[in-house]
Protein backbone atom coordinates (compact mmCIF):
# COMPACT_ATOMS: atom_id res chain seq x y z
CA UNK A 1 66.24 112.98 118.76
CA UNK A 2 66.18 110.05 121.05
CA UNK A 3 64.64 107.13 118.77
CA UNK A 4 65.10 104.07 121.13
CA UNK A 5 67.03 102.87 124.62
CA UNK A 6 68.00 99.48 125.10
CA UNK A 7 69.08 98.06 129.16
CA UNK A 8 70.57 94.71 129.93
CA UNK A 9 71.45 94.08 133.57
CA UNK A 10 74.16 92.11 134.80
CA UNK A 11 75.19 91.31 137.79
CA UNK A 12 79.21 92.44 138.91
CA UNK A 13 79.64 90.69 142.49
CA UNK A 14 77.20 92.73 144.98
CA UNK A 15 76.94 95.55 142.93
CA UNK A 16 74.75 95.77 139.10
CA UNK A 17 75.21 97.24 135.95
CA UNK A 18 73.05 98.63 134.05
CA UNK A 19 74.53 98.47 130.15
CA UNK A 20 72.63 101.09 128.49
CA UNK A 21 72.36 102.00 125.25
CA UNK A 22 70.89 104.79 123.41
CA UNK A 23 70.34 105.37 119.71
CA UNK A 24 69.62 108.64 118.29
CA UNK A 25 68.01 109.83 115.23
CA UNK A 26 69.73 112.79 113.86
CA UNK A 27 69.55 114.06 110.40
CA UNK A 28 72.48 116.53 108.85
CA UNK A 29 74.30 118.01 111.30
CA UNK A 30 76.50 117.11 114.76
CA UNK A 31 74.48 117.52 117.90
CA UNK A 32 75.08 118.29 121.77
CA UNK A 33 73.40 118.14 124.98
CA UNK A 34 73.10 116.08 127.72
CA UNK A 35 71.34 112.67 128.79
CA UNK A 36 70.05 112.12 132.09
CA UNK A 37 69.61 108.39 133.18
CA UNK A 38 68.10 107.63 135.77
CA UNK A 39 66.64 104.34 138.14
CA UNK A 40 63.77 105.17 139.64
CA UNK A 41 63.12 104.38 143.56
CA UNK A 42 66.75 103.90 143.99
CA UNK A 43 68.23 107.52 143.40
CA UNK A 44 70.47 105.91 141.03
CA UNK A 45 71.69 108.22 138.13
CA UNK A 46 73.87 110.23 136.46
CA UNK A 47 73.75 113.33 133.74
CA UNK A 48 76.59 113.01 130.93
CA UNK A 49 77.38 115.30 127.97
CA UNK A 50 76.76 113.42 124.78
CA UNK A 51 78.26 114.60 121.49
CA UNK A 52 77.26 113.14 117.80
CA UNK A 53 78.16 113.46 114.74
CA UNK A 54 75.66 113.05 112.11
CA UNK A 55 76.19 110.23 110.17
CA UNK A 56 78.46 107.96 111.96
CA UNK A 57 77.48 108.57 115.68
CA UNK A 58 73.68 107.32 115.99
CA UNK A 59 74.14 105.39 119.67
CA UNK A 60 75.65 106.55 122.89
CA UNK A 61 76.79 103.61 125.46
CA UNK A 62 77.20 103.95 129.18
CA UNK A 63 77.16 101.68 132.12
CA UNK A 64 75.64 102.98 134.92
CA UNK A 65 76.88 101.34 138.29
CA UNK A 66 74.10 100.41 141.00
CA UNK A 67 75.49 99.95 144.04
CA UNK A 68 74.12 97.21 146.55
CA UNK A 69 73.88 99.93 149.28
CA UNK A 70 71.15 100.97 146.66
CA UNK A 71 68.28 98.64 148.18
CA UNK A 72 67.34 97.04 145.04
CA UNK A 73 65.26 93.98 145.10
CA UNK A 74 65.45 91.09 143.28
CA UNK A 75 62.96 89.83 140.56
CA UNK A 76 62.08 86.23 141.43
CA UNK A 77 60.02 83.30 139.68
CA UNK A 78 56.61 82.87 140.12
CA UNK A 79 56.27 81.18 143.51
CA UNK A 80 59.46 81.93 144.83
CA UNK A 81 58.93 85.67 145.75
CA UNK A 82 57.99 88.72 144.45
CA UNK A 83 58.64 90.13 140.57
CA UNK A 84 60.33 93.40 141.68
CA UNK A 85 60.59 95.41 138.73
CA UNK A 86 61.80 99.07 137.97
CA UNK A 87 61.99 101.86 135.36
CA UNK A 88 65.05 103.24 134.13
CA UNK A 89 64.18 106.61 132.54
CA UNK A 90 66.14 108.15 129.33
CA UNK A 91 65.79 112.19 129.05
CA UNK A 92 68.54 113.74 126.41
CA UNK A 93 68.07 117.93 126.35
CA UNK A 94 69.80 119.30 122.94
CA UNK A 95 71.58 122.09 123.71
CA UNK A 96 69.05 124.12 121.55
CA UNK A 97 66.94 122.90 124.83
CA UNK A 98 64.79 120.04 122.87
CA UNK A 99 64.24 117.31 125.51
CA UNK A 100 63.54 113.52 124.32
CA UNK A 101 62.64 110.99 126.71
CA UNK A 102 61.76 107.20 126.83
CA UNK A 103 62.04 104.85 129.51
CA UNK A 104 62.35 100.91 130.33
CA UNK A 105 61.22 98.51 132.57
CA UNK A 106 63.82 96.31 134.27
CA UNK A 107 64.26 93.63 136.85
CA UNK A 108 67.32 92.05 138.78
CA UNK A 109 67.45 88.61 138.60
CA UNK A 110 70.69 85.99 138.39
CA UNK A 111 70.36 82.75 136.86
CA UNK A 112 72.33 79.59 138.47
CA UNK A 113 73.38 76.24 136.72
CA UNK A 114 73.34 73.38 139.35
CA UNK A 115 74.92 70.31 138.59
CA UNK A 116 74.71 67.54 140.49
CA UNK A 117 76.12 64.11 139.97
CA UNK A 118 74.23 61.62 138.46
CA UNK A 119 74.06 57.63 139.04
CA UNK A 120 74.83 55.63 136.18
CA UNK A 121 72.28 53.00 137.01
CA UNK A 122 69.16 53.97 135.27
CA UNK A 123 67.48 52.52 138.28
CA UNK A 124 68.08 55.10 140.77
């Protein structure tokens, strides 16, 4: 039932998202259950009921909040610290109790543009 999971992170002032989606392969008929997401080391996660109707609803979205109090760690370029990464795990149980899992491997990095002034003799 659970065909793929896709995670982008961003960054919302101290805290993270994490802007999940999942996409479902379901053939016929509506289903139900529940899908468990979950950020491992952390103790990040949450369990939400997830309802679909077959054709229309193939993909589920849900932002999961990570709070700074959470101890993540930053990924960082190569020399300037260490590549901190971490797997989100994906497990949906069908309410006629088939489980479906997959799972993703993340990191929290920011990116900053610097600008800084530049002379406008080609000399300097």
């Amino acid at each position: 039932l659970l065909d793929t999971v896709t995670v982008e992170v961003v960054q919302d002032g101290e805290d993270w998202i994490l802007v999940t989606r999942s996409f479902f392969n379901i053939s016929g008929n509506s289903q139900s259950g529940h899908l468990n997401i979950f950020l491992d080391e952390t103790g990040v996660g949450v369990d939400v009921p997830v309802n679909l109707n077959a054709p229309s609803d193939v993909m589920f979205a849900y932002n999961l909040t990570v709070p700074k109090s959470s101890g993540v760690q930053k990924w960082w370029p190569n020399g300037y610290g260490e590549q901190k990464l971490y797997k989100v795990y994906f497990t949906f149980t069908a309410e006629d109790s088939e489980v479906t899992s997959q799972h993703r491997t993340i990191g929290f990095r920011t990116v900053e543009l610097v600008q800084d002034p530049v002379s406008n003799n080609a000399s300097q």
